[in-house]
C-alpha atoms as a PDB file:
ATOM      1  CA  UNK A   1      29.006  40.201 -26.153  1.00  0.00           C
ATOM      2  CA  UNK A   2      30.688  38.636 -29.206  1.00  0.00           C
ATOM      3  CA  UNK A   3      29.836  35.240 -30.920  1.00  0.00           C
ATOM      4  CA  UNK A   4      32.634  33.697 -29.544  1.00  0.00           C
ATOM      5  CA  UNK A   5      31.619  34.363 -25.900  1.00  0.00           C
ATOM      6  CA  UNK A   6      28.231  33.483 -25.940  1.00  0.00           C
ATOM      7  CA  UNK A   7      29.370  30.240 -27.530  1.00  0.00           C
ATOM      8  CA  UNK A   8      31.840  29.784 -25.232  1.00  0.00           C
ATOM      9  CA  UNK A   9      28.752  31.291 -22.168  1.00  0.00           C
ATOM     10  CA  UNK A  10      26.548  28.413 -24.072  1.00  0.00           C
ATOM     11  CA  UNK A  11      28.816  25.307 -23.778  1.00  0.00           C
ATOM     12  CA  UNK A  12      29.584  25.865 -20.018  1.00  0.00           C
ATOM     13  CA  UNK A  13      26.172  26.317 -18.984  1.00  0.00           C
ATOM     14  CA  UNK A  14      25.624  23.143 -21.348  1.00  0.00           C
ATOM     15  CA  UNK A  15      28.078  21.229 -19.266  1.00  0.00           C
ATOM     16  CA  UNK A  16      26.549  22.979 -16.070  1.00  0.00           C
ATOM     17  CA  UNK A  17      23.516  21.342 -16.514  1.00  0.00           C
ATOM     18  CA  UNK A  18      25.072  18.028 -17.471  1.00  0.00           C
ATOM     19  CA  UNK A  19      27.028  18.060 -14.145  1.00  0.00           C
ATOM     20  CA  UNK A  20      23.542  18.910 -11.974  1.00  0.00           C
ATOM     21  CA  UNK A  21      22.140  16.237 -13.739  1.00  0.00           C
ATOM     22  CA  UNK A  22      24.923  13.889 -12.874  1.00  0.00           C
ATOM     23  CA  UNK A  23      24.962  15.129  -9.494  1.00  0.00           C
ATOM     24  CA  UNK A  24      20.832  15.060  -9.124  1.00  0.00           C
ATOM     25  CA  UNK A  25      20.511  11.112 -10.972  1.00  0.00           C
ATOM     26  CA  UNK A  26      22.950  10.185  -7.776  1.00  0.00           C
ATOM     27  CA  UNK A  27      21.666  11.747  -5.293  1.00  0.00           C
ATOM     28  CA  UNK A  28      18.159  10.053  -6.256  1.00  0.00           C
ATOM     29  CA  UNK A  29      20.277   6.981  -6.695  1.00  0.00           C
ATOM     30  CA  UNK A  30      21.676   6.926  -3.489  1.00  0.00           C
ATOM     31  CA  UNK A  31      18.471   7.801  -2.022  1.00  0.00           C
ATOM     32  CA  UNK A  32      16.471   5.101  -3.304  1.00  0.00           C
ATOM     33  CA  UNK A  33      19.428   2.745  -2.437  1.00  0.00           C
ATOM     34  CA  UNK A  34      19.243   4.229   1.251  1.00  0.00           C
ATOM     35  CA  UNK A  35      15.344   3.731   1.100  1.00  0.00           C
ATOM     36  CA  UNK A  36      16.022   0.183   0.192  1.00  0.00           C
ATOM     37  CA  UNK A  37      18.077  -0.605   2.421  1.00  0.00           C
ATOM     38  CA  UNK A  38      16.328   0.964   5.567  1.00  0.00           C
ATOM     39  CA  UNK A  39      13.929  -1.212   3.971  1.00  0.00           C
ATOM     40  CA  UNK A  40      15.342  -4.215   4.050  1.00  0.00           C
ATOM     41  CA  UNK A  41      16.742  -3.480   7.790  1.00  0.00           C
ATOM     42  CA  UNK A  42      13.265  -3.231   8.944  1.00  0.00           C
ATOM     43  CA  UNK A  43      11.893  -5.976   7.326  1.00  0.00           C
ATOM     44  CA  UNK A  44      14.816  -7.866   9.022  1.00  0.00           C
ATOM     45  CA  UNK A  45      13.502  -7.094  12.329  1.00  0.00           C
ATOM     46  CA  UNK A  46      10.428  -7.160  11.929  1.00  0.00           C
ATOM     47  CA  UNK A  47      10.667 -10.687  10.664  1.00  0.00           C
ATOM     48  CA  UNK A  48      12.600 -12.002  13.781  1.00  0.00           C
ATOM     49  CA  UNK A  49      10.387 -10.583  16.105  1.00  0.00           C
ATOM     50  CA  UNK A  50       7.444 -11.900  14.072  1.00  0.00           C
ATOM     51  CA  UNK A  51       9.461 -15.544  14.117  1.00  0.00           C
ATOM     52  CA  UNK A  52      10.839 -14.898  17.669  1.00  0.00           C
ATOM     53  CA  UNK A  53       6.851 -14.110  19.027  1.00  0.00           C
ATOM     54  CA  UNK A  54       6.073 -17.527  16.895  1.00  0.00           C
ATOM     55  CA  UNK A  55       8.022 -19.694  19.395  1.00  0.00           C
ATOM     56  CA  UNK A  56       6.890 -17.680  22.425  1.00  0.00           C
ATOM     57  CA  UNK A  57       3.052 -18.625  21.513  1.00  0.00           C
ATOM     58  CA  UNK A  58       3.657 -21.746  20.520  1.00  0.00           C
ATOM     59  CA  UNK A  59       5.477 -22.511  24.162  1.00  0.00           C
ATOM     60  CA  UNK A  60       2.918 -20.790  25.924  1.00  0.00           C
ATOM     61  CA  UNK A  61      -0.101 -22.852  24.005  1.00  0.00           C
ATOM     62  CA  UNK A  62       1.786 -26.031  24.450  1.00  0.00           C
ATOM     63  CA  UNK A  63       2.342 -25.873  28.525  1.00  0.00           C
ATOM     64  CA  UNK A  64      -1.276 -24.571  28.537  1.00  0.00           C
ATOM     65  CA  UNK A  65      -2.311 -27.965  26.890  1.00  0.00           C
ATOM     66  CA  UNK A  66      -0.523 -29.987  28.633  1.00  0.00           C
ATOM     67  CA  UNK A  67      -1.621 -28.318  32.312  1.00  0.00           C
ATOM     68  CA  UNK A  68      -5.062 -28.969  31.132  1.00  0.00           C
ATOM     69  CA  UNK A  69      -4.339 -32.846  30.126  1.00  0.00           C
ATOM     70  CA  UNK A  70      -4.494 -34.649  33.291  1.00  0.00           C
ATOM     71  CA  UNK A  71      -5.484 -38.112  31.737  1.00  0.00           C
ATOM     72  CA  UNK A  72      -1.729 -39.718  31.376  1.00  0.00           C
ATOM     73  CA  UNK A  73      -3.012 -41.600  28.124  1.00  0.00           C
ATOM     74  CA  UNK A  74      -4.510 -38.486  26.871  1.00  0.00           C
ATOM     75  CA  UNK A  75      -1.296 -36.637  26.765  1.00  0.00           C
ATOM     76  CA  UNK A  76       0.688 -39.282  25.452  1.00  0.00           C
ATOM     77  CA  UNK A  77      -1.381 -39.166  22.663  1.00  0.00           C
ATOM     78  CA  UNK A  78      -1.736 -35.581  22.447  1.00  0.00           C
ATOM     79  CA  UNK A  79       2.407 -35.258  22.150  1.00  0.00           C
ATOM     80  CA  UNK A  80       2.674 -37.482  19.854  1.00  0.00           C
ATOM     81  CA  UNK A  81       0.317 -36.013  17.475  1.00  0.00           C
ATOM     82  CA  UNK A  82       1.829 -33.144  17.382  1.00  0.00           C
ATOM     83  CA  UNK A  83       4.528 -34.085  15.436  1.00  0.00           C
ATOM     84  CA  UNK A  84       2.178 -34.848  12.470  1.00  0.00           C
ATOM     85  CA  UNK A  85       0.378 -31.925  12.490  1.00  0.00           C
ATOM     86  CA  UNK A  86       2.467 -29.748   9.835  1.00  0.00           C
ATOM     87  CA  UNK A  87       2.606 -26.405   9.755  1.00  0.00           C
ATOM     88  CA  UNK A  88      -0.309 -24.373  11.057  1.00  0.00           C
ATOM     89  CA  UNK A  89      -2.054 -20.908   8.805  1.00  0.00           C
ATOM     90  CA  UNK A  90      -0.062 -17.786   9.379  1.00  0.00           C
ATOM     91  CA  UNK A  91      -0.827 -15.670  12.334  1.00  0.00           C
ATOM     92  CA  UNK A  92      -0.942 -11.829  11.502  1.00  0.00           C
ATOM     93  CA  UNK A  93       1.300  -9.494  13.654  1.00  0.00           C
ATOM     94  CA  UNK A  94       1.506  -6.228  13.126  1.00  0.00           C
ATOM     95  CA  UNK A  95       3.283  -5.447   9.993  1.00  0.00           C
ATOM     96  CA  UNK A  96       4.662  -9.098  10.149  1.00  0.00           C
ATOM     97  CA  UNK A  97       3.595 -12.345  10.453  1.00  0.00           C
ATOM     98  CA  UNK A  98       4.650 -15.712  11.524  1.00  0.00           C
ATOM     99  CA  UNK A  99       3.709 -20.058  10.941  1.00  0.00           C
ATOM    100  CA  UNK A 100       4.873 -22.528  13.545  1.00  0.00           C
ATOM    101  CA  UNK A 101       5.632 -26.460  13.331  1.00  0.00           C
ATOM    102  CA  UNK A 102       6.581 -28.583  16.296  1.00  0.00           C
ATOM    103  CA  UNK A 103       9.016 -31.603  14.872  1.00  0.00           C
ATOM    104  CA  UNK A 104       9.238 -34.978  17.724  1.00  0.00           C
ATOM    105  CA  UNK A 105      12.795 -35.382  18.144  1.00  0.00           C
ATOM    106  CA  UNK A 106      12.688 -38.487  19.315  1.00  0.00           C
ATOM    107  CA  UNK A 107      11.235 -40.033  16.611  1.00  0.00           C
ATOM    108  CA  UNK A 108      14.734 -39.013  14.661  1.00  0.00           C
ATOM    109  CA  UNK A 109      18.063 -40.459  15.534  1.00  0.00           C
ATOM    110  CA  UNK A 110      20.384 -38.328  17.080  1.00  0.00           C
ATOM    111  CA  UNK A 111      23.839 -37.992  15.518  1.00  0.00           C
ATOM    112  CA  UNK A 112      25.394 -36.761  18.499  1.00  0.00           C
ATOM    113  CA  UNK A 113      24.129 -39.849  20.770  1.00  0.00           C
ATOM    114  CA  UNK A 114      24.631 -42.486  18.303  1.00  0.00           C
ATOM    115  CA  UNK A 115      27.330 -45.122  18.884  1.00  0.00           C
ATOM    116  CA  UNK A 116      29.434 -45.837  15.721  1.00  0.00           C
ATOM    117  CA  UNK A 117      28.048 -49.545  15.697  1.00  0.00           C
ATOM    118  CA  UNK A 118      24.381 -47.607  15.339  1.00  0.00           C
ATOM    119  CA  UNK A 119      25.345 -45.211  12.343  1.00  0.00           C
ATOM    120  CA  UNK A 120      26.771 -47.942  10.467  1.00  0.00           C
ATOM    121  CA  UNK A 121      23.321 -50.196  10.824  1.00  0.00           C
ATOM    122  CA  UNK A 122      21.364 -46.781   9.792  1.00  0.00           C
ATOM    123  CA  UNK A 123      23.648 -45.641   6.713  1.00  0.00           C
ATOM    124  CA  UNK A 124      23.333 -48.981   5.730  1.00  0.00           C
ATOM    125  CA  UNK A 125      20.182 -48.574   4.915  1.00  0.00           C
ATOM    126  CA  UNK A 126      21.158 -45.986   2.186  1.00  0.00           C
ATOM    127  CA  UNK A 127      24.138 -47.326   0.903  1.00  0.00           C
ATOM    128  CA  UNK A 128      26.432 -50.548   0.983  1.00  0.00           C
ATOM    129  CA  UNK A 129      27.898 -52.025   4.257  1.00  0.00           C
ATOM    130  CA  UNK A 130      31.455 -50.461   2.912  1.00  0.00           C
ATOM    131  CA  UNK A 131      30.337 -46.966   2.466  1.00  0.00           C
ATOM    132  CA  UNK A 132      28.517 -47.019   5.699  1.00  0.00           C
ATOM    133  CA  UNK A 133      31.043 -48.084   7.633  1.00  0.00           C
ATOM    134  CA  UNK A 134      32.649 -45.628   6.601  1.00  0.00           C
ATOM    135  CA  UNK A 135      30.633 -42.753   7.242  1.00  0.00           C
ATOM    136  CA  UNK A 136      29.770 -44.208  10.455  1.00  0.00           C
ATOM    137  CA  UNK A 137      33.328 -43.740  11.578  1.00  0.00           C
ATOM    138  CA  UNK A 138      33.952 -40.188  10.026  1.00  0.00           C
ATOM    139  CA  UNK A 139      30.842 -38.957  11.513  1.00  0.00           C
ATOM    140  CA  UNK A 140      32.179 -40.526  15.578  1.00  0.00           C
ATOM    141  CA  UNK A 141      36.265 -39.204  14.324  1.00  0.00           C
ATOM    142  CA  UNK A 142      34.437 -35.440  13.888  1.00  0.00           C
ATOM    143  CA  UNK A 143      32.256 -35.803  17.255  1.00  0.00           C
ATOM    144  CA  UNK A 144      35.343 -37.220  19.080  1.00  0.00           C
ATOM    145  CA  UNK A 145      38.463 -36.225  19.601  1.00  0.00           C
ATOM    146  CA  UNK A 146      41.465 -36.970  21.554  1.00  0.00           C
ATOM    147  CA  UNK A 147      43.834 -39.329  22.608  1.00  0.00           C
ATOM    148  CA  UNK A 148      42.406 -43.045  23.683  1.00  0.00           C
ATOM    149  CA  UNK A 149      45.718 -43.406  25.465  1.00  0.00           C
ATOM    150  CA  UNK A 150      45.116 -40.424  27.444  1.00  0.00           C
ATOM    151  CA  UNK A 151      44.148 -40.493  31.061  1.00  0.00           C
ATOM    152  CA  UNK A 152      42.120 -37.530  29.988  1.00  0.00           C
ATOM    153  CA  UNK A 153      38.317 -37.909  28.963  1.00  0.00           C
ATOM    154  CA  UNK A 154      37.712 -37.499  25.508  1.00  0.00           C
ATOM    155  CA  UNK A 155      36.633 -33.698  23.972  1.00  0.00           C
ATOM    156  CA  UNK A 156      33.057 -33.980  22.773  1.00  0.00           C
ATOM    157  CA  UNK A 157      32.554 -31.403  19.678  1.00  0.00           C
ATOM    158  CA  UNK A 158      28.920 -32.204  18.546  1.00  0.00           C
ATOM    159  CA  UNK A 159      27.233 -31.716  15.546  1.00  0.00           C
ATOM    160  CA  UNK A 160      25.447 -28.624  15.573  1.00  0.00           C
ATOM    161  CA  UNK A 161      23.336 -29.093  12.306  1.00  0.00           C
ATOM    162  CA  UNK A 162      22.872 -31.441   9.587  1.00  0.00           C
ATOM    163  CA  UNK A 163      24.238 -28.962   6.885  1.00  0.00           C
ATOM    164  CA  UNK A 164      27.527 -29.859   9.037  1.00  0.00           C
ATOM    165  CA  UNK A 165      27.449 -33.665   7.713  1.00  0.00           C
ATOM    166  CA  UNK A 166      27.473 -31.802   4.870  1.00  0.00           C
ATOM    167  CA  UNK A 167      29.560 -29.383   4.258  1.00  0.00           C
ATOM    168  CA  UNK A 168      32.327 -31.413   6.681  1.00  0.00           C
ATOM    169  CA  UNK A 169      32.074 -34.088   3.758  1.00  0.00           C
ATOM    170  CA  UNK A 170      31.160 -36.676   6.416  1.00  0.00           C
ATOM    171  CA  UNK A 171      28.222 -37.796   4.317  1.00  0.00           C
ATOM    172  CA  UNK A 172      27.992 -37.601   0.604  1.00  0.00           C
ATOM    173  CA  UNK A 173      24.933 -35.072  -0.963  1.00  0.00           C
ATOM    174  CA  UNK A 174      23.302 -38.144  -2.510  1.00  0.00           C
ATOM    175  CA  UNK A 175      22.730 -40.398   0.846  1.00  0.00           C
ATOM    176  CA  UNK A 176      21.875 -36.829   3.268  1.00  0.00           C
ATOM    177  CA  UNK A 177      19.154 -35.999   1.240  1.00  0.00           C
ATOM    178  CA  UNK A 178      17.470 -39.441   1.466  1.00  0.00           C
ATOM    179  CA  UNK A 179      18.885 -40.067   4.896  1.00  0.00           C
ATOM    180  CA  UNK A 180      18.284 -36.774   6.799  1.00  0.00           C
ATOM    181  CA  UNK A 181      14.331 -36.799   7.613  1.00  0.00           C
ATOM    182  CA  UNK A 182      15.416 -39.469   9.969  1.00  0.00           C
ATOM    183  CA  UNK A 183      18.058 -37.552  11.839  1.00  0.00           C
ATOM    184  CA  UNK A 184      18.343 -34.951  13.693  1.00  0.00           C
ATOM    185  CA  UNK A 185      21.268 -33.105  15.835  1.00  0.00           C
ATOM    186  CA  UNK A 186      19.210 -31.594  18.539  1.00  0.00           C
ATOM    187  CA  UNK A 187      18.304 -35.362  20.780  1.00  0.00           C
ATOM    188  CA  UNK A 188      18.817 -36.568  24.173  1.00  0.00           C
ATOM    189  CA  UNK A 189      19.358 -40.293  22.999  1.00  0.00           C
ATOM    190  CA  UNK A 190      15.842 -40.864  23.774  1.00  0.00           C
ATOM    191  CA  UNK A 191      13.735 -42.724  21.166  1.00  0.00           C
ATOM    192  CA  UNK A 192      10.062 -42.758  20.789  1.00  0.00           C
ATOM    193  CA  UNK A 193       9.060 -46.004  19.840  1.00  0.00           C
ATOM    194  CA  UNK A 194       5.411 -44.656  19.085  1.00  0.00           C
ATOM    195  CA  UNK A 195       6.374 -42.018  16.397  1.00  0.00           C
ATOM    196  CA  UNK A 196       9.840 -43.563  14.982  1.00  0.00           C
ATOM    197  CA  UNK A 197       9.891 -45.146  11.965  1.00  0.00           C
ATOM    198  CA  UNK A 198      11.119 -48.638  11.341  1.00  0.00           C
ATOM    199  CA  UNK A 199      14.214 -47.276   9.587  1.00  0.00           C
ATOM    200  CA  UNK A 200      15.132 -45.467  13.114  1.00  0.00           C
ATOM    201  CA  UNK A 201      13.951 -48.163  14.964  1.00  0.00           C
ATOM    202  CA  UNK A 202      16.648 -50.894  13.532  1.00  0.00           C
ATOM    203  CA  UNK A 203      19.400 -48.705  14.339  1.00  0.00           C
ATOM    204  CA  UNK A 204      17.903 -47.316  17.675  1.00  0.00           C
ATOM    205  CA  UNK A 205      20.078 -48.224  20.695  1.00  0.00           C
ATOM    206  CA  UNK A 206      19.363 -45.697  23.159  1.00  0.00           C
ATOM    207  CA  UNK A 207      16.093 -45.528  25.881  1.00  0.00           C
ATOM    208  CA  UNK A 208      12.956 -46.276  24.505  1.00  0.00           C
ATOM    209  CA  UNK A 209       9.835 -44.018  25.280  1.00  0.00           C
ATOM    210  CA  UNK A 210       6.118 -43.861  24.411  1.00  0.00           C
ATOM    211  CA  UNK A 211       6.398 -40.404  24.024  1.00  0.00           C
ATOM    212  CA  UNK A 212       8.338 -37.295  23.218  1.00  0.00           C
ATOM    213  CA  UNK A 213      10.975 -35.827  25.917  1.00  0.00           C
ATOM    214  CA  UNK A 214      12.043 -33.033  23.669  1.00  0.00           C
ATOM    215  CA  UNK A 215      10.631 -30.874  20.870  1.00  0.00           C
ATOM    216  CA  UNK A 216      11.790 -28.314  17.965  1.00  0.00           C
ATOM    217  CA  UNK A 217       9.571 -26.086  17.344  1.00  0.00           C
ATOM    218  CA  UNK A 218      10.357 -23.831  14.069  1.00  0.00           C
ATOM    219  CA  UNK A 219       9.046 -20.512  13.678  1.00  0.00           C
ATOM    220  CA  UNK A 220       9.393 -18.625  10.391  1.00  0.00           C
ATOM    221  CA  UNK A 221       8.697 -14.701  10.384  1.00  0.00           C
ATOM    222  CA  UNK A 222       8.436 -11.914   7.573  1.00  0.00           C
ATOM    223  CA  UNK A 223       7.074  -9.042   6.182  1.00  0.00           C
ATOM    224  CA  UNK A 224       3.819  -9.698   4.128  1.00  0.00           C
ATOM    225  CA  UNK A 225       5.216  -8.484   0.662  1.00  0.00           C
ATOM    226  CA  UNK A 226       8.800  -8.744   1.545  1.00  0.00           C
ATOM    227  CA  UNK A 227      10.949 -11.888   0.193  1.00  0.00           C
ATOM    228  CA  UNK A 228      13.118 -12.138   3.566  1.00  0.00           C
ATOM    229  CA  UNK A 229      11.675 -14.304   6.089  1.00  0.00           C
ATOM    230  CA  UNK A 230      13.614 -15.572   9.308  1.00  0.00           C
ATOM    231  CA  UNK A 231      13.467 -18.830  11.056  1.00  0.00           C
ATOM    232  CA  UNK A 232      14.324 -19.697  14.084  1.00  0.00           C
ATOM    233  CA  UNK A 233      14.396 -23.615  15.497  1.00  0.00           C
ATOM    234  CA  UNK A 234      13.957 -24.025  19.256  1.00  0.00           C
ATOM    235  CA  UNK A 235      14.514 -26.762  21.283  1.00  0.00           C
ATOM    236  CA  UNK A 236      12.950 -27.322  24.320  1.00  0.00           C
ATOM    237  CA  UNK A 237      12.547 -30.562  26.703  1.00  0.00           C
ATOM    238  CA  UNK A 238       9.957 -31.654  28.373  1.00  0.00           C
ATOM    239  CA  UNK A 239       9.599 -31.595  31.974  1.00  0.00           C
ATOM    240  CA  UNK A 240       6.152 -32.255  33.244  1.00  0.00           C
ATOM    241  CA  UNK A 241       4.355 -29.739  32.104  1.00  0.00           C
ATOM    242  CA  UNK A 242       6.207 -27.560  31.194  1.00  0.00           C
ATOM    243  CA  UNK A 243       9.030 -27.025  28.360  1.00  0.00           C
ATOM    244  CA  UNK A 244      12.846 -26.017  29.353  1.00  0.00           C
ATOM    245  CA  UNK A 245      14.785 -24.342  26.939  1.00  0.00           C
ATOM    246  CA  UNK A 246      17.442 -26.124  25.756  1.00  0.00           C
ATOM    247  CA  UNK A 247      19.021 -24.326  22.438  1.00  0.00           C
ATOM    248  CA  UNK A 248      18.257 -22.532  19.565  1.00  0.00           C
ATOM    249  CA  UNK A 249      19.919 -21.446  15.992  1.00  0.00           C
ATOM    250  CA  UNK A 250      18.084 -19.154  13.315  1.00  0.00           C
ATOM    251  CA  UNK A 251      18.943 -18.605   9.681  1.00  0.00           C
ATOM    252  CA  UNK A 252      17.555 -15.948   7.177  1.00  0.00           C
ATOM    253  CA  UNK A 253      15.797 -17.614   3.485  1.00  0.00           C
END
């Protein structure tokens, strides 16, 4: 074989190689990036089922309580305690694992049940008598809709989360943030006098109780060594002793 062949023999195995290379570098590419992602798919569910097994305890551990908690007084002041409590240590669960908090609803204003008269007194709080007005009336415009002329009731589109206030531009950033650990969007228009602040109080106008008649109970689930967690917020009333399901949402962080 001549020079010139073998040269020529050289360069395209050369370029052979480079190509296998190419080829190998993505086929380890895509199978890291398939190994990541399976990854992150299981991690995913595990997370949710971690966050959705969460809520189930937590129901079952609350109606177990309160079964036990014949004493009237006693539960009253059981319920209302548990609002305070925080979140409790993470419970291990299989691969995953999950924390719980119970929030009192009633001891938040509802948006939803709110007359327009009671959002203004509240906002004012936050901002001047102008500017709350005016939210006040945005925030009853989005909930209600409809004719007043109309023989027909009114449509009823509630707010479904507080991020709504938000990114509806019913409230501004600045008065939410200060303004939003006293509201929530998941109420009955009950409030409980014995857990609600004073700054829920003044603008309260619906019944007052001694206790809660509805609870959210948050559950966040993940992977230990995985950044995704889920959460999931539950809402449950309370009947006797026992807690109906009323609605849920659930987000990823």
């Amino acid at each position: 074989m001549s020079r010139t062949r073998r040269g020529v023999a050289l360069v395209l195995v050369l370029w052979i190689v480079v190509i296998l290379g190419g080829i190998s570098a993505g086929v380890v590419r895509s199978a890291r990036t398939s190994i990541s992602i399976a990854a992150n798919a299981r991690a995913e569910i595990v997370a949710r089922a971690a966050a959705e097994s969460g809520i189930e305890a937590l129901v079952a551990s609350i109606e177990d309580t309160l079964f036990q908690l014949a004493e009237p007084s006693a539960r009253r002041d059981w319920l209302n305690a548990l609002g305070i409590a925080g979140a409790g240590d993470s419970v291990l669960l299989g691969d995953g694992r999950f924390s719980v908090t119970v929030v009192d609803v009633n001891a938040r204003l509802d948006v939803n049940a709110s007359t327009r008269s009671a959002l203004q007194v509240f906002f004012s709080q936050f901002t001047d008598p102008g500017e709350a007005a005016s939210i006040a009336a945005g925030i009853r415009a989005h909930i209600d809709s409809g004719s007043t002329g109309s023989p027909l009731p009114l449509k009823v589109t509630p707010v479904r989360s507080l991020e709504e206030l938000r990114l509806a531009r019913l409230v501004p950033d600045a008065i939410l943030t200060r303004a939003a650990q006293y509201l929530t969007v998941d109420g009955d228009g009950v409030i409980n006098s014995r857990t609600a602040s004073d700054t829920v109080l003044v603008a309260a106008t619906g019944e007052l109780r001694d206790e809660p008649s509805r609870l959210l109970l948050i559950s966040r689930g993940w992977v230990s060594g995985h950044p995704l967690t889920c959460e999931i917020q539950a809402v449950y009333a309370i009947t006797g002793n026992r807690l109906v399901f009323s609605h849920w949402r659930e987000r990823s962080l």
